[in-house]
N, C-alpha and C. Protein backbone atom coordinates (compact mmCIF):
# COMPACT_ATOMS: atom_id res chain seq x y z
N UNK A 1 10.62 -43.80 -15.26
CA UNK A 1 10.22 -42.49 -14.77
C UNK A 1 10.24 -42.45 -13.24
N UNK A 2 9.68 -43.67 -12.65
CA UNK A 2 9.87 -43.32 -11.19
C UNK A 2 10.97 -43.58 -10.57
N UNK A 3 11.97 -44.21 -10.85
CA UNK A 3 13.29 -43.92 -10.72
C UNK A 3 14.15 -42.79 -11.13
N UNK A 4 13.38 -42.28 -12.03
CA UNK A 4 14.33 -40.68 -11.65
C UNK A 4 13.70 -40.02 -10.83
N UNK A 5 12.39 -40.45 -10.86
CA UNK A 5 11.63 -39.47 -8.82
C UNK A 5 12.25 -39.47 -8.24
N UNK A 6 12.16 -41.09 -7.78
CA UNK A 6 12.91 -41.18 -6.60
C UNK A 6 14.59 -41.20 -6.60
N UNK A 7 15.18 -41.22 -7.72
CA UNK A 7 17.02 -40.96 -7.30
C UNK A 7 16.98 -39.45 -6.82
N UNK A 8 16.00 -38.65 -7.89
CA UNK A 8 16.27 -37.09 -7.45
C UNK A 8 15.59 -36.67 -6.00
N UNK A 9 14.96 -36.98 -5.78
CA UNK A 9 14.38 -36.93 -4.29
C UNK A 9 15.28 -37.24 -3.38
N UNK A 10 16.05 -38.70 -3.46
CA UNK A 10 17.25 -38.69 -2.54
C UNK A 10 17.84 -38.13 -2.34
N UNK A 11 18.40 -37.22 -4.01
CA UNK A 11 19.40 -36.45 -3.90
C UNK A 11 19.21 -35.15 -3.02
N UNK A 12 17.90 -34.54 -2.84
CA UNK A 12 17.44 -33.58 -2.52
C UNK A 12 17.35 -33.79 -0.70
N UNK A 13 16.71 -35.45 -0.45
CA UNK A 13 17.06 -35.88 0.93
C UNK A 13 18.04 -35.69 1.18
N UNK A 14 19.28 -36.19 0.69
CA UNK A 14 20.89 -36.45 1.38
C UNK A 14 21.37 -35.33 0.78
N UNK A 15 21.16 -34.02 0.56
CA UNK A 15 22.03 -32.97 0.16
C UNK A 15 22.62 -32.25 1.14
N UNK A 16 24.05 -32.17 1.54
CA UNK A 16 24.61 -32.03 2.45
C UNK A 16 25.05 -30.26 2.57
N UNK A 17 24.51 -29.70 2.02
CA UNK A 17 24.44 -28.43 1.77
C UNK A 17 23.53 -27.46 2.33
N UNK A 18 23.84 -26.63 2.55
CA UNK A 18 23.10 -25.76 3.41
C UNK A 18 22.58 -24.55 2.41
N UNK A 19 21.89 -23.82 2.62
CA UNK A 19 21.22 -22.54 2.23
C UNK A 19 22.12 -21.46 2.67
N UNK A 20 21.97 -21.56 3.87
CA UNK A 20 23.14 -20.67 4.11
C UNK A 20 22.78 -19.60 5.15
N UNK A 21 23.19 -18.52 5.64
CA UNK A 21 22.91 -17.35 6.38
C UNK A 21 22.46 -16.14 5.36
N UNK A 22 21.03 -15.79 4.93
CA UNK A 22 20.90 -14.88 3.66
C UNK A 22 21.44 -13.57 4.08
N UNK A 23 22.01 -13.08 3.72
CA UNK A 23 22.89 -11.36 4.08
C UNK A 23 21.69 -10.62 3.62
N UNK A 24 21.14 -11.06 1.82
CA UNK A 24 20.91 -9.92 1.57
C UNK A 24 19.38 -9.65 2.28
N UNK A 25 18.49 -10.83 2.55
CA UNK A 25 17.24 -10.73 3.08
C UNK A 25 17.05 -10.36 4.78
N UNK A 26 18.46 -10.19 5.18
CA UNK A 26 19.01 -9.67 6.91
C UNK A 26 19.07 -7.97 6.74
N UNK A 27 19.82 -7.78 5.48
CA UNK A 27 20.24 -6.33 4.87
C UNK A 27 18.92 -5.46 4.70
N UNK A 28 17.81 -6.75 3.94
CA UNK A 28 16.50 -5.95 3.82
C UNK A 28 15.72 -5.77 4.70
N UNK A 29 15.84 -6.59 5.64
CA UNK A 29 14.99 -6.30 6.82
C UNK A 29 15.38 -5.42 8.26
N UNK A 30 17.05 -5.70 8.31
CA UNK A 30 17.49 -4.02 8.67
C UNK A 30 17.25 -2.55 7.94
N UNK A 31 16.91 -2.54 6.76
CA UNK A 31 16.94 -1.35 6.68
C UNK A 31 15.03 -0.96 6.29
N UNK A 32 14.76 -2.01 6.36
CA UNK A 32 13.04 -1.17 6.60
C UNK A 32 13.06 -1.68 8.09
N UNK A 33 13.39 -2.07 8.97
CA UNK A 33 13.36 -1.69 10.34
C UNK A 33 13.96 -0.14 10.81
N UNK A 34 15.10 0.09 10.13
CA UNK A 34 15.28 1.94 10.09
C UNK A 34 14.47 2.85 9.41
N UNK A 35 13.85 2.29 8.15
CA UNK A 35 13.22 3.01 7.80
C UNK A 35 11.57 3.73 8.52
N UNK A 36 11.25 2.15 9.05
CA UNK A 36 10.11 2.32 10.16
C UNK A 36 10.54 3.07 11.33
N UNK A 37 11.64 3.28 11.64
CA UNK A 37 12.01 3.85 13.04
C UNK A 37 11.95 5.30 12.88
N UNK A 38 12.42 5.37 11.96
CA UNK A 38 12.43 7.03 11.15
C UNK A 38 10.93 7.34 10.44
N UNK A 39 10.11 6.82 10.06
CA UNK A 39 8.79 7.16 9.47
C UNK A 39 8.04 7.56 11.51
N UNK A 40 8.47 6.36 12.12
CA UNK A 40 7.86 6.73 13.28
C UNK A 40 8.44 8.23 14.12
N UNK A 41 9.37 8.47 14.42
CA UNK A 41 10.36 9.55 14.70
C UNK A 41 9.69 10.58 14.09
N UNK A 42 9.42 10.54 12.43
CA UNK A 42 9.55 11.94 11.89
C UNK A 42 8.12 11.70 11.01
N UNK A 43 6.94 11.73 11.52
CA UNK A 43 6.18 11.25 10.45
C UNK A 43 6.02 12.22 9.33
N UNK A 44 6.16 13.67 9.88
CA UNK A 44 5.69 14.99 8.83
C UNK A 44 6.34 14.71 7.70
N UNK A 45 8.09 14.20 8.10
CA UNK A 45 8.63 13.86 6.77
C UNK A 45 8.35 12.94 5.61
N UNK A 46 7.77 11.82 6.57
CA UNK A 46 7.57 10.62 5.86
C UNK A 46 6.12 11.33 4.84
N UNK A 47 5.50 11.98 5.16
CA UNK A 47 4.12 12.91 4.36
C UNK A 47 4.45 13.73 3.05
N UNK A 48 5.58 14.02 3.46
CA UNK A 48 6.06 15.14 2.61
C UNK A 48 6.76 14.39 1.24
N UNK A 49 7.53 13.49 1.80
CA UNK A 49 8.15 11.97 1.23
C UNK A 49 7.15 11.58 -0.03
N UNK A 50 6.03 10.79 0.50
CA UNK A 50 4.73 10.23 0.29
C UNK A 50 4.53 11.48 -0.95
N UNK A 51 4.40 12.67 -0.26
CA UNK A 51 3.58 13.65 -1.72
C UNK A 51 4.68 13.68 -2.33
N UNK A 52 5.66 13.68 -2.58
CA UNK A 52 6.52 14.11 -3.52
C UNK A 52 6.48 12.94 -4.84
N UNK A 53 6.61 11.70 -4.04
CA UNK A 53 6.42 10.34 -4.60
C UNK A 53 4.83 10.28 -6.06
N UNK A 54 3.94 10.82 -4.66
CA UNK A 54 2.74 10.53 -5.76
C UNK A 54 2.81 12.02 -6.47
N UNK A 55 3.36 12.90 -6.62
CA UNK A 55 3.40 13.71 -7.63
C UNK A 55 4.36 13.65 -9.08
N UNK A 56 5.29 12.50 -8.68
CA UNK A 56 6.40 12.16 -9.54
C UNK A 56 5.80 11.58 -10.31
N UNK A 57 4.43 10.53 -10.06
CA UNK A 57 4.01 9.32 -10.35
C UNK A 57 2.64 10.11 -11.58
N UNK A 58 2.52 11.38 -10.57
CA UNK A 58 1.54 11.76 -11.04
C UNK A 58 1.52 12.73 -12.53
N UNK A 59 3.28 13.13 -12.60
CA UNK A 59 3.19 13.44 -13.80
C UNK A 59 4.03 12.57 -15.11
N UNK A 60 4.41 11.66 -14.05
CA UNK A 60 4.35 10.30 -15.74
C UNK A 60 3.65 9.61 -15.65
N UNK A 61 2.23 9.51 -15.13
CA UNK A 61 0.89 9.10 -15.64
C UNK A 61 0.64 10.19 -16.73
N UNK A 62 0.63 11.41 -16.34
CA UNK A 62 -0.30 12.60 -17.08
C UNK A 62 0.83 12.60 -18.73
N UNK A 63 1.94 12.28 -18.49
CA UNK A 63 2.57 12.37 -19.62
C UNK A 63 2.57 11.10 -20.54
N UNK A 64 2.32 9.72 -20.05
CA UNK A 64 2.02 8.97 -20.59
C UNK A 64 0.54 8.94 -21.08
N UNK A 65 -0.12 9.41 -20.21
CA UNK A 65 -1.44 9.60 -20.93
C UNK A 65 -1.57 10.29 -22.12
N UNK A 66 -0.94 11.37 -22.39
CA UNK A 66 -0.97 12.61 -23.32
C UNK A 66 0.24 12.14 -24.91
N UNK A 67 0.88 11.41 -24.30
CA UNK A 67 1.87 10.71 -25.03
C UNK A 67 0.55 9.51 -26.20
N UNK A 68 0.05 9.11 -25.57
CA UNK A 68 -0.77 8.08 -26.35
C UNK A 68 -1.99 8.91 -27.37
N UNK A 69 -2.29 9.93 -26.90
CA UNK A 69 -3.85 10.15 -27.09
C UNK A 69 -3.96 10.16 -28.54
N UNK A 70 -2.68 10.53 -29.74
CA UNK A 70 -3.44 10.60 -31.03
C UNK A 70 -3.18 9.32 -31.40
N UNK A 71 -2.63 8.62 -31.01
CA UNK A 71 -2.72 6.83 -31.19
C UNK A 71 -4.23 6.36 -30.87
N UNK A 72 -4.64 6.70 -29.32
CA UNK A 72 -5.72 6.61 -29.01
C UNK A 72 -7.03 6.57 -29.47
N UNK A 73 -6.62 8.41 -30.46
CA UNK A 73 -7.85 8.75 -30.89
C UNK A 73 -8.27 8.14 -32.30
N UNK A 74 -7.40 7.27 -33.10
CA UNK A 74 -7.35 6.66 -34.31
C UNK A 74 -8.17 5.22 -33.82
N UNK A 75 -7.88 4.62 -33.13
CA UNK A 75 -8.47 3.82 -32.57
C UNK A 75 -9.78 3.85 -31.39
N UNK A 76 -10.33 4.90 -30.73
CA UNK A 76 -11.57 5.09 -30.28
C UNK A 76 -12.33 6.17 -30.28
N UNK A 77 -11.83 7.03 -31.14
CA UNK A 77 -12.47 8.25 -31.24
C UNK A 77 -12.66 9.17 -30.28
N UNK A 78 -13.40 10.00 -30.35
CA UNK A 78 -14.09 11.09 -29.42
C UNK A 78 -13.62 10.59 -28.28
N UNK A 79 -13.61 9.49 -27.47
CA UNK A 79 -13.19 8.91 -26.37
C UNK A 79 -11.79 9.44 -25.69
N UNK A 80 -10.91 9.67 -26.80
CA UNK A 80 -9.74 9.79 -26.78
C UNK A 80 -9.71 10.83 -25.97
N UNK A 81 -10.35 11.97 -25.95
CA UNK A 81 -10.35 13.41 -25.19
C UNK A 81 -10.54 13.28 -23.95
N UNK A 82 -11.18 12.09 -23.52
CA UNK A 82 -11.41 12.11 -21.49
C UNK A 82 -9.85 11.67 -21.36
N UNK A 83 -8.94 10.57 -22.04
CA UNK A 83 -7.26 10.97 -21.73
C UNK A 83 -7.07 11.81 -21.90
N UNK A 84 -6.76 12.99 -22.93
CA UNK A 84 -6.39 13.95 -22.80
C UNK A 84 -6.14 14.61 -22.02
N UNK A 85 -7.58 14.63 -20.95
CA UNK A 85 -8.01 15.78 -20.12
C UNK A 85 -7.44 15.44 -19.03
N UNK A 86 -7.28 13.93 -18.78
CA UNK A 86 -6.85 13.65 -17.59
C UNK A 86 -5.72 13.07 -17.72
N UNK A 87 -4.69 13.68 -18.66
CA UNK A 87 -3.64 13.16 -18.45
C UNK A 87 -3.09 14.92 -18.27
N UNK A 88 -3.57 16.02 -18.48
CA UNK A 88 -3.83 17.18 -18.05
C UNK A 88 -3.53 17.53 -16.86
N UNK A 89 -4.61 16.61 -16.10
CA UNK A 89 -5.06 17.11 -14.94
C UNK A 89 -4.01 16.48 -14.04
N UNK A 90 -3.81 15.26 -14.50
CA UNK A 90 -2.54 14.29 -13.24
C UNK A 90 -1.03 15.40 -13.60
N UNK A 91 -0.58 15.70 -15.05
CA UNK A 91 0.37 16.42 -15.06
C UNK A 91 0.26 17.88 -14.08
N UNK A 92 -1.05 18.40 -13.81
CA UNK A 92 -1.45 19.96 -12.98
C UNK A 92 -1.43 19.32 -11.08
N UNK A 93 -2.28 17.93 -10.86
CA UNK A 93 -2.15 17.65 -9.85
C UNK A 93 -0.38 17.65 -9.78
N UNK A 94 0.21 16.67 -10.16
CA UNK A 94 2.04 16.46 -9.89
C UNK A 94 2.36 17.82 -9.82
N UNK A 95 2.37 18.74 -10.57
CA UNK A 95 2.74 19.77 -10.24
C UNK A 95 2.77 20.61 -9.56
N UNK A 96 1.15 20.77 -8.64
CA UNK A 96 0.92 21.24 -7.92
C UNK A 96 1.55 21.05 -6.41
N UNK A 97 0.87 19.58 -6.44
CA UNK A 97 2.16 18.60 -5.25
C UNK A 97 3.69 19.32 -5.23
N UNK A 98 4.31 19.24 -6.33
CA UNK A 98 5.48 19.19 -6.25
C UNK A 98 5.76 20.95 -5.76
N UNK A 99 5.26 22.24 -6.41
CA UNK A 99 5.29 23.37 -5.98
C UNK A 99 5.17 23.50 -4.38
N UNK A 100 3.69 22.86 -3.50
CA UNK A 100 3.56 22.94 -2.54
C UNK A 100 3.46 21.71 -1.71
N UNK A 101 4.36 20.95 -1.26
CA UNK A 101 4.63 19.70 -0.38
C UNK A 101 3.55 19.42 0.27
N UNK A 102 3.62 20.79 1.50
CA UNK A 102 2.78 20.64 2.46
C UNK A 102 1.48 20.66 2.15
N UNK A 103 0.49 21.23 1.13
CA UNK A 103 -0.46 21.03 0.63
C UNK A 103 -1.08 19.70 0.18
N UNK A 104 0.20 18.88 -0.50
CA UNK A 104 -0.41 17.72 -0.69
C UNK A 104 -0.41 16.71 -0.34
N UNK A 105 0.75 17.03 0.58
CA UNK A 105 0.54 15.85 2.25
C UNK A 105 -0.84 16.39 2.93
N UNK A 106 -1.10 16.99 2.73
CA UNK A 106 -2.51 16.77 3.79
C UNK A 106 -3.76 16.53 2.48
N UNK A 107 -3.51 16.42 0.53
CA UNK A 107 -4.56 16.38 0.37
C UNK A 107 -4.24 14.54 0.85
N UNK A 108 -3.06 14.11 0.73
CA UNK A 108 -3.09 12.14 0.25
C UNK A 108 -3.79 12.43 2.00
N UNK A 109 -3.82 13.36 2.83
CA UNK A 109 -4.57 12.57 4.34
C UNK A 109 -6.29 12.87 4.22
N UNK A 110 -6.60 13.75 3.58
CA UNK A 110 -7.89 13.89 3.15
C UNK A 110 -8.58 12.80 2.29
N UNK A 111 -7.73 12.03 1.50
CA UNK A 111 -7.53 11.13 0.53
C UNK A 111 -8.38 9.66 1.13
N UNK A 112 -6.72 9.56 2.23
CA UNK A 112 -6.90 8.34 2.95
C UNK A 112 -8.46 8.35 3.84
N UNK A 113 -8.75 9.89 4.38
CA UNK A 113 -9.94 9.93 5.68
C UNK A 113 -11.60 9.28 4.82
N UNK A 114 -11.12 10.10 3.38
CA UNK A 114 -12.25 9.74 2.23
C UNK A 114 -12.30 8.34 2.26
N UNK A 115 -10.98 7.87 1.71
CA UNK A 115 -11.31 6.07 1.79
C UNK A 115 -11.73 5.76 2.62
N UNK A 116 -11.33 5.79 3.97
CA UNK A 116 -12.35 5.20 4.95
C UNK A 116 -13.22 5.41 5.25
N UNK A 117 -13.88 6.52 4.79
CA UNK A 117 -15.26 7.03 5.50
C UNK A 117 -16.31 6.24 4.19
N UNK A 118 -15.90 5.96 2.91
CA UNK A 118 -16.42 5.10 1.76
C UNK A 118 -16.19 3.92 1.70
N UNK A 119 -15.26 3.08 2.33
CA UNK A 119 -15.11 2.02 2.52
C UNK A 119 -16.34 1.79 4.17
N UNK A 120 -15.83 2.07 5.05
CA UNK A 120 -16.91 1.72 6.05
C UNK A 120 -18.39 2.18 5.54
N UNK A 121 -18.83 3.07 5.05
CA UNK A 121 -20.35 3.11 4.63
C UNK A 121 -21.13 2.23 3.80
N UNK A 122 -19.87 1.40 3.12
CA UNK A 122 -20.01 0.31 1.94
C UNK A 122 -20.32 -0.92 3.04
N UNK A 123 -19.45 -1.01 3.79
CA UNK A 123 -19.79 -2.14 4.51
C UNK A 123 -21.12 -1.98 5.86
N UNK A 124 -21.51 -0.53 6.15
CA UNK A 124 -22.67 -0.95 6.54
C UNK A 124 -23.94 -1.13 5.83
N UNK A 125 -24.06 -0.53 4.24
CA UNK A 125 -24.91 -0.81 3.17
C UNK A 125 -24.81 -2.25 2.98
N UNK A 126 -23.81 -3.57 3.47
CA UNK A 126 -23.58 -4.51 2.97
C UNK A 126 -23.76 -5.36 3.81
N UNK A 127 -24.07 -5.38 4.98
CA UNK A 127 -23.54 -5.73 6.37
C UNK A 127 -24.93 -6.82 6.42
N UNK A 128 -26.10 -6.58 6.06
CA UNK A 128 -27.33 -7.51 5.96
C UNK A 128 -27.18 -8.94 6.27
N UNK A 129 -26.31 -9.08 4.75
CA UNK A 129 -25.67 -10.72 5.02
C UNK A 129 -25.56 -11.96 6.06
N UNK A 130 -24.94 -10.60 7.07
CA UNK A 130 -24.26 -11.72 8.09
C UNK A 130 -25.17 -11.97 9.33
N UNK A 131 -26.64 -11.67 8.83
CA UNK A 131 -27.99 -11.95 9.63
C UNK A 131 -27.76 -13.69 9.68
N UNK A 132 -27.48 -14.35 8.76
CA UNK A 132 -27.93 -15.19 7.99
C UNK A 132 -26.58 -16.39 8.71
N UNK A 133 -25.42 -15.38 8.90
CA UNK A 133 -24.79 -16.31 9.89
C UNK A 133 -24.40 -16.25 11.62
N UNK A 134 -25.58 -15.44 12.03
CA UNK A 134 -26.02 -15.46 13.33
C UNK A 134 -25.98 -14.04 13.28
N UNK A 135 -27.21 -13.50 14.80
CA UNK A 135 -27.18 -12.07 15.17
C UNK A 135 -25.91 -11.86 15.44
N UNK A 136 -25.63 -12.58 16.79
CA UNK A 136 -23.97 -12.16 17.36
C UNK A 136 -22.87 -11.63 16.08
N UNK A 137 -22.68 -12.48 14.89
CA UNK A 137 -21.81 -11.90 14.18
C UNK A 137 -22.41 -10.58 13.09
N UNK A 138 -23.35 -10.49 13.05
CA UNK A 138 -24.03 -9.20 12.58
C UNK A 138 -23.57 -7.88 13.69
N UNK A 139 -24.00 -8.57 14.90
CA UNK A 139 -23.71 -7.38 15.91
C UNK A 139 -22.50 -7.37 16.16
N UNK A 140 -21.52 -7.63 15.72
CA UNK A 140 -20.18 -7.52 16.16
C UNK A 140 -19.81 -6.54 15.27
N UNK A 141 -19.88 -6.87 13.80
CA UNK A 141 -19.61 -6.24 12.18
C UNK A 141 -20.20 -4.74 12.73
N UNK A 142 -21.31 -4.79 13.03
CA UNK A 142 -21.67 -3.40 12.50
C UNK A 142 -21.06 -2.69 13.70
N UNK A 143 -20.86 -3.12 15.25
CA UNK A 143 -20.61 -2.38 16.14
C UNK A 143 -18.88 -2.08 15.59
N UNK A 144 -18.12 -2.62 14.89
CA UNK A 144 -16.70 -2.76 14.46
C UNK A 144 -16.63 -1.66 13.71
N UNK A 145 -17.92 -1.62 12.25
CA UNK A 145 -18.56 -0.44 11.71
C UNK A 145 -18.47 0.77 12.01
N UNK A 146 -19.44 0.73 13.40
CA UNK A 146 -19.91 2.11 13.56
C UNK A 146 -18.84 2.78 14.77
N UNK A 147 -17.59 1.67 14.92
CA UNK A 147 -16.40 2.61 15.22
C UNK A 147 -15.40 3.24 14.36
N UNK A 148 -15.61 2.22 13.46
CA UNK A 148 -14.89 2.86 12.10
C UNK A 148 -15.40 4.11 11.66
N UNK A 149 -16.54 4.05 11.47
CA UNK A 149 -17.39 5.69 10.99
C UNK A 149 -17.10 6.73 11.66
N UNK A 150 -16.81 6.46 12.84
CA UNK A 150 -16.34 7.84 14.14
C UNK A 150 -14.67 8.02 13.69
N UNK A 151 -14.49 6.81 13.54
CA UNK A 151 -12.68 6.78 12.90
C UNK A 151 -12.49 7.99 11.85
N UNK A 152 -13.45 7.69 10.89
CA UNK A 152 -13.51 7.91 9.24
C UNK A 152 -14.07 9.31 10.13
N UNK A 153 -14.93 10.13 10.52
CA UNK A 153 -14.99 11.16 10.65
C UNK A 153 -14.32 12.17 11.39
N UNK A 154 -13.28 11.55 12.43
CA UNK A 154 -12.31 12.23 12.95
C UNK A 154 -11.35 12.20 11.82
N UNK A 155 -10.73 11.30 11.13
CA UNK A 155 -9.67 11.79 10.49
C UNK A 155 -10.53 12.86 9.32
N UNK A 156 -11.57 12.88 9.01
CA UNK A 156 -11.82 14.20 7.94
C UNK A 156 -12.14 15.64 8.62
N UNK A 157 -12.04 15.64 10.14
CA UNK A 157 -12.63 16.70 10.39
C UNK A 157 -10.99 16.87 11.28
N UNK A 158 -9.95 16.01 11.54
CA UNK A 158 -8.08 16.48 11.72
C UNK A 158 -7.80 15.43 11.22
N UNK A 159 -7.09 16.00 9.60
CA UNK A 159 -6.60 15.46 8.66
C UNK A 159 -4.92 15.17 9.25
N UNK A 160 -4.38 15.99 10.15
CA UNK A 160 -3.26 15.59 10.73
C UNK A 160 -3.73 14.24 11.82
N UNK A 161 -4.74 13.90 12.01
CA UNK A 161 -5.02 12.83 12.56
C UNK A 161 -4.35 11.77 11.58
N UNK A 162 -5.06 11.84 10.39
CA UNK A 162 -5.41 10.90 9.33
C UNK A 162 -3.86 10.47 8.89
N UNK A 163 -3.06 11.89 8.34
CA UNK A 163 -1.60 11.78 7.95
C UNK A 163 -0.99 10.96 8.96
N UNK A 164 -1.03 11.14 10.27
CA UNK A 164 -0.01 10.30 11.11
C UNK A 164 -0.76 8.72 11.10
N UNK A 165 -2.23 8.18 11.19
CA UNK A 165 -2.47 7.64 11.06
C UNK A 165 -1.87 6.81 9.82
N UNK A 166 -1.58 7.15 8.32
CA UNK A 166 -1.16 6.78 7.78
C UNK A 166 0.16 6.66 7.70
N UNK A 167 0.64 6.97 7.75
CA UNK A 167 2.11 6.79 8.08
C UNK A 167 2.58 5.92 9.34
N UNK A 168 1.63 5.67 10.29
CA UNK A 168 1.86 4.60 11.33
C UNK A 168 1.63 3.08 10.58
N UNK A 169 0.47 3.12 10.08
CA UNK A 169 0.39 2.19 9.65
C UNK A 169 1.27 1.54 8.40
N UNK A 170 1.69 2.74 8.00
CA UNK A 170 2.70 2.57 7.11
C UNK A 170 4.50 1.88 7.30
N UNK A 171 4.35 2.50 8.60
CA UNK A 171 5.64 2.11 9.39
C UNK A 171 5.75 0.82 10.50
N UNK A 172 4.58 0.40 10.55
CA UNK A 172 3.70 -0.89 10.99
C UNK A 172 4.10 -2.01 10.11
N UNK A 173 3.83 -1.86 8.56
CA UNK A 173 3.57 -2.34 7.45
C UNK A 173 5.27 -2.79 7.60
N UNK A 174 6.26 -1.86 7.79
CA UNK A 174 7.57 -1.98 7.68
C UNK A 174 8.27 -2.46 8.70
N UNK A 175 7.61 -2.37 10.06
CA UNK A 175 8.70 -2.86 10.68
C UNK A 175 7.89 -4.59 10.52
N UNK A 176 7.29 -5.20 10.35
CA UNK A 176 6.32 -6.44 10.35
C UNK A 176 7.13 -7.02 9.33
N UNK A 177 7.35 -6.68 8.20
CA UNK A 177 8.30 -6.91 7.02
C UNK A 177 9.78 -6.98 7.28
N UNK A 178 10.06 -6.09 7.92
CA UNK A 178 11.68 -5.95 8.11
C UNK A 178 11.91 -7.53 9.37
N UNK A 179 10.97 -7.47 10.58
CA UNK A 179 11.21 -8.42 11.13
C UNK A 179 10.99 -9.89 10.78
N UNK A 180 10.41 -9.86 9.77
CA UNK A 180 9.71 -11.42 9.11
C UNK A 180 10.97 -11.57 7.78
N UNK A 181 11.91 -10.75 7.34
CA UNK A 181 13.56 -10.58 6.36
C UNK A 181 14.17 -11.08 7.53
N UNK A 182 14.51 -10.54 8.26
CA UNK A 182 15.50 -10.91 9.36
C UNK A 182 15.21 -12.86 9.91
N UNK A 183 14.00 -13.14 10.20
CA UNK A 183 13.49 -14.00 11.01
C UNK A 183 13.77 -14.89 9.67
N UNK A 184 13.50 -14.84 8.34
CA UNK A 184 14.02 -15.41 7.27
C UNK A 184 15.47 -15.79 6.94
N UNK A 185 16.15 -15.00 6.98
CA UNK A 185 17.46 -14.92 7.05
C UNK A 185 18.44 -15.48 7.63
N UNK A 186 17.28 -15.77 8.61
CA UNK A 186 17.89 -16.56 10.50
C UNK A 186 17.64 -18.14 9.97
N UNK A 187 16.75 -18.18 9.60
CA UNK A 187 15.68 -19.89 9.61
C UNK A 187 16.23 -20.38 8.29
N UNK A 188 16.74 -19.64 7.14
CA UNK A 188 17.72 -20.05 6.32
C UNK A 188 19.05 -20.73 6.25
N UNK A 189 19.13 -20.62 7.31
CA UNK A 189 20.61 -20.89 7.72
C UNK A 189 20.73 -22.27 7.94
N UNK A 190 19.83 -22.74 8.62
CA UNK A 190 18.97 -23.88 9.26
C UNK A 190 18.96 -24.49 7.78
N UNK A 191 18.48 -24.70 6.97
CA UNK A 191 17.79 -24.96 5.55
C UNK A 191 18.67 -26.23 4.94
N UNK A 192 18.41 -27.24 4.93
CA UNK A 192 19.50 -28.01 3.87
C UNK A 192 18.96 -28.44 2.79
């Protein structure tokens, strides 16, 4: 047994072969580097993009939901009717999205301002903890906090705050990715 370790290990040492230059992971990281360039350029679009997406999503949830329910209801009863309703409601949300774009690009930014304003309130309800691993890092958390909360209440009170906000970060998300494909692609080459 340990002679086939070690022959195959050699083989893997002395393999005179390269990996190569990856095209297609260069290909992927050029084109979410355009894609980020263009989300940044045009964010309204990239919003409009975004709602169309979660309304597509939103009515083959609502149709898969509605698709199951008398299967459902054989197996949990009465229960079965909260799918129903809300496979209803995701088919009326998608639709709605899809009738009016601009409406539901600003509800996903109302969406996003909600998450954060519930995510940061969670963490100052939670924040106690870090008594326990010094004031200084207590006082750092909550002062980090209670900029977030001013964050979380500007984007709900200009939801076009919130939309470009998201979509930056979104295009953040992409060019970080596109450059770490490329930087892959490169260091592959290298690879034996």
């Amino acid at each position: 047994m340990m002679k086939l370790i070690e022959k195959k290990r050699g083989t893997i040492m002395n393999r005179s072969e390269r990996f190569g230059f990856d095209w297609g992971e260069f290909m992927t990281g050029v084109a979410l580097l355009v894609a980020a360039l263009i989300m940044y350029r045009n964010p309204g679009a990239t919003m409009l993009t975004l709602s169309f997406i979660f309304a597509i999503i939103a009515i083959i949830r609502g149709i898969a939901a509605i698709s199951t329910f008398t299967k459902l209801r054989r197996f949990s009863g009465w229960s079965s009717w909260v799918t129903l309703i809300v496979g209803i409601f995701d088919i009326a949300i998608g639709v709605f999205f899809l009738v009016d774009l601009p409406s539901g690009a600003m509800t996903l930014a109302y969406l996003f301002a909600l998450w954060f304003l519930i995510d940061t309130l969670t963490s100052l309800i939670t924040i106690s903890h870090l008594r326990a691993a010094g004031w200084g890092w207590f006082i750092l958390s909550l002062l980090l906090n209670l900029v977030t909360l001013a964050a979380a209440f500007l984007f709900i009170m200009q939801p076009v705050v919130s939309a470009v906000g998201l979509v930056t970060l979104l295009a953040l998300f992409f060019t970080i990715f596109g450059v770490n494909s490329i930087v892959l692609a490169i260091a592959r080459y290298f690879v034996r």
